[in-house]
Protein backbone atom coordinates (compact mmCIF):
# COMPACT_ATOMS: atom_id res chain seq x y z
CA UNK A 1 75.95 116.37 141.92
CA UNK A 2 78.62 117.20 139.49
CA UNK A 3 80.44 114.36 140.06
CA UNK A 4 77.66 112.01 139.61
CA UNK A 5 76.35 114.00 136.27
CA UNK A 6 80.30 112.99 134.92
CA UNK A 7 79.97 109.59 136.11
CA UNK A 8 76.41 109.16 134.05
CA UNK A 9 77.59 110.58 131.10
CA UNK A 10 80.73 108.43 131.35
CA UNK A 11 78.50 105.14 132.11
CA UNK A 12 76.54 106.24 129.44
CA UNK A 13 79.46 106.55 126.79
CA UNK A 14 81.42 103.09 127.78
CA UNK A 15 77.66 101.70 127.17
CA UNK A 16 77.49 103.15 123.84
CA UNK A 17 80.89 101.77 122.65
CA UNK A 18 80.06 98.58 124.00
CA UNK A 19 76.68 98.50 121.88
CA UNK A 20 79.31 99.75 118.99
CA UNK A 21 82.07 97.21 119.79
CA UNK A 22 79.90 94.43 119.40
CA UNK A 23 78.41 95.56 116.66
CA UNK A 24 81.95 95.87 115.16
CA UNK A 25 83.36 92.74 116.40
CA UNK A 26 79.91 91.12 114.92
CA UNK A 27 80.60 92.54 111.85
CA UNK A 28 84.61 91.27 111.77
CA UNK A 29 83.22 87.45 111.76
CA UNK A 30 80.41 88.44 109.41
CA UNK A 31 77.75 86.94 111.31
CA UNK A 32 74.58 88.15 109.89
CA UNK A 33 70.94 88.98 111.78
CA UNK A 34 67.37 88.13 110.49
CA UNK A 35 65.47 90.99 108.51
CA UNK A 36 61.89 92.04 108.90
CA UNK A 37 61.93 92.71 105.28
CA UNK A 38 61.88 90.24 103.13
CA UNK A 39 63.94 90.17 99.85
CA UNK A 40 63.07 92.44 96.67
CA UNK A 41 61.22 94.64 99.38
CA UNK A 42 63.72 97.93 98.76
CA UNK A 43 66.42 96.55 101.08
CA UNK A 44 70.45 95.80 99.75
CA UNK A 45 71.30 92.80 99.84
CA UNK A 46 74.53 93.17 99.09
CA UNK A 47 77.49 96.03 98.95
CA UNK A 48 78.61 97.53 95.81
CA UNK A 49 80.69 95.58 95.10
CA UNK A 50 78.55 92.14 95.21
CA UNK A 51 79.17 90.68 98.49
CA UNK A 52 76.32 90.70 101.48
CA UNK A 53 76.82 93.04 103.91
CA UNK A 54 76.65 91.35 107.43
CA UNK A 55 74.47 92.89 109.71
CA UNK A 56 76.50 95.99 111.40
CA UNK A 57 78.09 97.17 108.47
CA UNK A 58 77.33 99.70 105.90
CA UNK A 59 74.46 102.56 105.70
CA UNK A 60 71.96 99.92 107.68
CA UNK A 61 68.36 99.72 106.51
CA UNK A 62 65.19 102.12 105.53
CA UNK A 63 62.55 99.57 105.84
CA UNK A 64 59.27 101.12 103.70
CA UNK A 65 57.63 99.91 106.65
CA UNK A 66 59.32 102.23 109.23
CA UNK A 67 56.90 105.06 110.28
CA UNK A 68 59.67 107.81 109.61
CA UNK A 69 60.03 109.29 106.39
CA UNK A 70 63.47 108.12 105.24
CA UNK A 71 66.09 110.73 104.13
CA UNK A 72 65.02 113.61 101.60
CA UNK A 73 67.03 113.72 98.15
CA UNK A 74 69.78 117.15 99.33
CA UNK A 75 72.12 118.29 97.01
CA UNK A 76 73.81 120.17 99.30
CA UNK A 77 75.13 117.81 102.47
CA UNK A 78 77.56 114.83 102.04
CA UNK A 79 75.96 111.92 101.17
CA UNK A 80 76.16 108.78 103.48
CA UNK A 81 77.29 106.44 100.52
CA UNK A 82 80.32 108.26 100.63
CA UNK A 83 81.03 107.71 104.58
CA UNK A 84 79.92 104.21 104.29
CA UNK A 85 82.20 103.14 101.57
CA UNK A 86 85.10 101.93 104.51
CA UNK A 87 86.88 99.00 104.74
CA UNK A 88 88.82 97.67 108.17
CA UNK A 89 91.69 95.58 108.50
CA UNK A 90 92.40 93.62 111.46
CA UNK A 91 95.95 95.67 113.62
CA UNK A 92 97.21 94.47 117.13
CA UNK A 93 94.35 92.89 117.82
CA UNK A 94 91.89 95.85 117.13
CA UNK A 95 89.45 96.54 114.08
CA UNK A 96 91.15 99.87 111.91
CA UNK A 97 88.84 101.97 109.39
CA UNK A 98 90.83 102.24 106.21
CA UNK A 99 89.42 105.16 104.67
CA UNK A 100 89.09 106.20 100.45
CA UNK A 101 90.86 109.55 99.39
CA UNK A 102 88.22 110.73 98.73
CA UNK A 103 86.84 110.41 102.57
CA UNK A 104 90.17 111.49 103.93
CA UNK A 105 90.12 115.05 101.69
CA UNK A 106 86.91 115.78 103.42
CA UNK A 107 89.18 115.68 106.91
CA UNK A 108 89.30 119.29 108.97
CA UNK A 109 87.39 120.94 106.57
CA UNK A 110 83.39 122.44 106.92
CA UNK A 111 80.89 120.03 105.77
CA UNK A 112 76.85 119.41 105.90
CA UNK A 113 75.07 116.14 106.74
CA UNK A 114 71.91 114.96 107.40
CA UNK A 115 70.64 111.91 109.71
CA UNK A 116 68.54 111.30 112.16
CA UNK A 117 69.53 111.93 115.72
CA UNK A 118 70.21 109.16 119.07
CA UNK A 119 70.59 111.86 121.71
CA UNK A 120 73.87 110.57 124.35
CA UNK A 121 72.11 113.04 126.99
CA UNK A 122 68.65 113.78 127.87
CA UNK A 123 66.43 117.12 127.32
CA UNK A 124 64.91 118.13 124.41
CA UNK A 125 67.68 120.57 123.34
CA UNK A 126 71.14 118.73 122.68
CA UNK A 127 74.79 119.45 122.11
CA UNK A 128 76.36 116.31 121.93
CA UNK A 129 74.72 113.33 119.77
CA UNK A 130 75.01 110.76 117.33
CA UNK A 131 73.92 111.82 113.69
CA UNK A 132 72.85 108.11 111.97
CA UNK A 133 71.61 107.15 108.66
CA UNK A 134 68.65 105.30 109.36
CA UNK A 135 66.00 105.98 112.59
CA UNK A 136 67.35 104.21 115.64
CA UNK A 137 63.89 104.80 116.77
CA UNK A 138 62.69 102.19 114.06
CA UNK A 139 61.88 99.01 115.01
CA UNK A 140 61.73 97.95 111.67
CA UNK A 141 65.06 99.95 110.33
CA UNK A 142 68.30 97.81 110.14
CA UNK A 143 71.06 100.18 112.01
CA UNK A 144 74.62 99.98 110.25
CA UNK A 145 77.91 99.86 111.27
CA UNK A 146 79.81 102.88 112.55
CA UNK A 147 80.44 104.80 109.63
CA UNK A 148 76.73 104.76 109.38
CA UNK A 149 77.03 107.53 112.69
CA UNK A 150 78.75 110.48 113.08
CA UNK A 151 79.58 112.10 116.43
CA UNK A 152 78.41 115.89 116.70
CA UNK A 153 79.46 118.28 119.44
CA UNK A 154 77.54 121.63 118.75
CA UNK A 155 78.28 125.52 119.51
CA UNK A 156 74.71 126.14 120.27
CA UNK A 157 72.34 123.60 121.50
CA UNK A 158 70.28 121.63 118.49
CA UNK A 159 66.13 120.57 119.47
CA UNK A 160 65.49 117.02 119.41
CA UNK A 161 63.91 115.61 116.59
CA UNK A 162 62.65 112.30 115.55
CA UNK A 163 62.67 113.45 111.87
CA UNK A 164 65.67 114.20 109.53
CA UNK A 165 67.58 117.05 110.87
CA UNK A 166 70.98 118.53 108.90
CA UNK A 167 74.20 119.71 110.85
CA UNK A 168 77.10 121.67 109.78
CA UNK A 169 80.83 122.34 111.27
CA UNK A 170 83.85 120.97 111.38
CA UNK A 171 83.98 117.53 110.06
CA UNK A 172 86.90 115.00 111.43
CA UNK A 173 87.53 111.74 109.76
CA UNK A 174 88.72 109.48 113.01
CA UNK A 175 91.39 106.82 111.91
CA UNK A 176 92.17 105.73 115.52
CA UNK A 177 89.51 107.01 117.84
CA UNK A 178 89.32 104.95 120.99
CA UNK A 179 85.38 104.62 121.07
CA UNK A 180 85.33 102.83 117.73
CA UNK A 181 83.59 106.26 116.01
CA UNK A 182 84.75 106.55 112.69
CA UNK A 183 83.76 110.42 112.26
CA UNK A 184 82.98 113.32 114.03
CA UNK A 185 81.95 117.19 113.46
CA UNK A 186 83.01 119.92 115.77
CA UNK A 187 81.47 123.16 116.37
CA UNK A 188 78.09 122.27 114.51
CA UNK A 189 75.34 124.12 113.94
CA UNK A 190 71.73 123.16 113.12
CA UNK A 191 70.87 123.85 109.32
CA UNK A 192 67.05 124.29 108.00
């Protein structure tokens, strides 16, 4: 039973970084996907710094239509523009985050984020998730790229929740992680 458990969770990890590596390798030939919205509705068009964002790439998509409240205003937990604001080169055949300073000072030290959570196991209490910036469970929510997740592993088990939840620990900025995850917090804990 063990053995098939491991195998599961495996199956279900390669499946996630294939759903990620396409996502990234859609966003390397800057293909871009249909939106529900349509324009002046709330939804960037374009990044910062004036170009459109192809699908798969940057913070992904609120939609005011989504049933789920979007993010509440916190001064106190990173905020996603800063992960977001990555760029990639192209090295040996493999997409590479290049990360700001600033992002790379936040590296081994004890952060706070909120997201929304896409559970990698089932049950209602979880200890090893994605944290996202927009509701996967949104069918009208654009999901981003992957510095719009972040990979938690917790000390204590966190509940479920479809809403906004806020985690704290370790936080590790990944510059060569082999499932394409650009960040990841350690020994987390859930945060009212």
């Amino acid at each position: 039973m063990l053995r098939f458990s491991r195998s599961l969770h495996r199956s279900r990890r390669q499946l996630w970084v294939l759903c990620l590596g396409g996502a990234l390798v859609a966003g390397a030939q800057a293909q871009s996907l249909g939106s529900p919205l349509s324009p002046g509705s709330g939804a960037p068009a374009a990044s910062e710094h004036g170009a459109a964002l192809p699908s798969g790439q940057g913070a992904g998509v609120h939609s005011p239509l989504s049933p789920f409240a979007p993010l509440p205003k916190r001064d106190d937990v990173m905020a996603w523009s800063l992960l977001t604001d990555v760029t990639t080169r192209i090295e040996k055949k493999r997409i590479v985050p290049v990360y700001s300073a600033e992002v790379k000072a936040l590296d081994q030290k004890k952060q706070r984020l909120q997201g929304f959570m896409m559970p990698l196991d089932p049950g209602e209490q979880q200890r090893h998730f994605l944290l996202s910036s927009v509701p996967l469970t949104c069918s009208f929510c654009t999901p981003g790229g992957p510095e719009s997740m972040v990979e938690v592993r917790t000390k204590v088990p966190v509940k479920y929740s479809q809403g906004a939840v806020v985690v704290e620990g370790t936080f590790h900025v990944l510059p060569n992680d082999p499932f394409g995850l650009y960040y990841r917090f350690t020994d987390a804990v859930g945060v009212k």
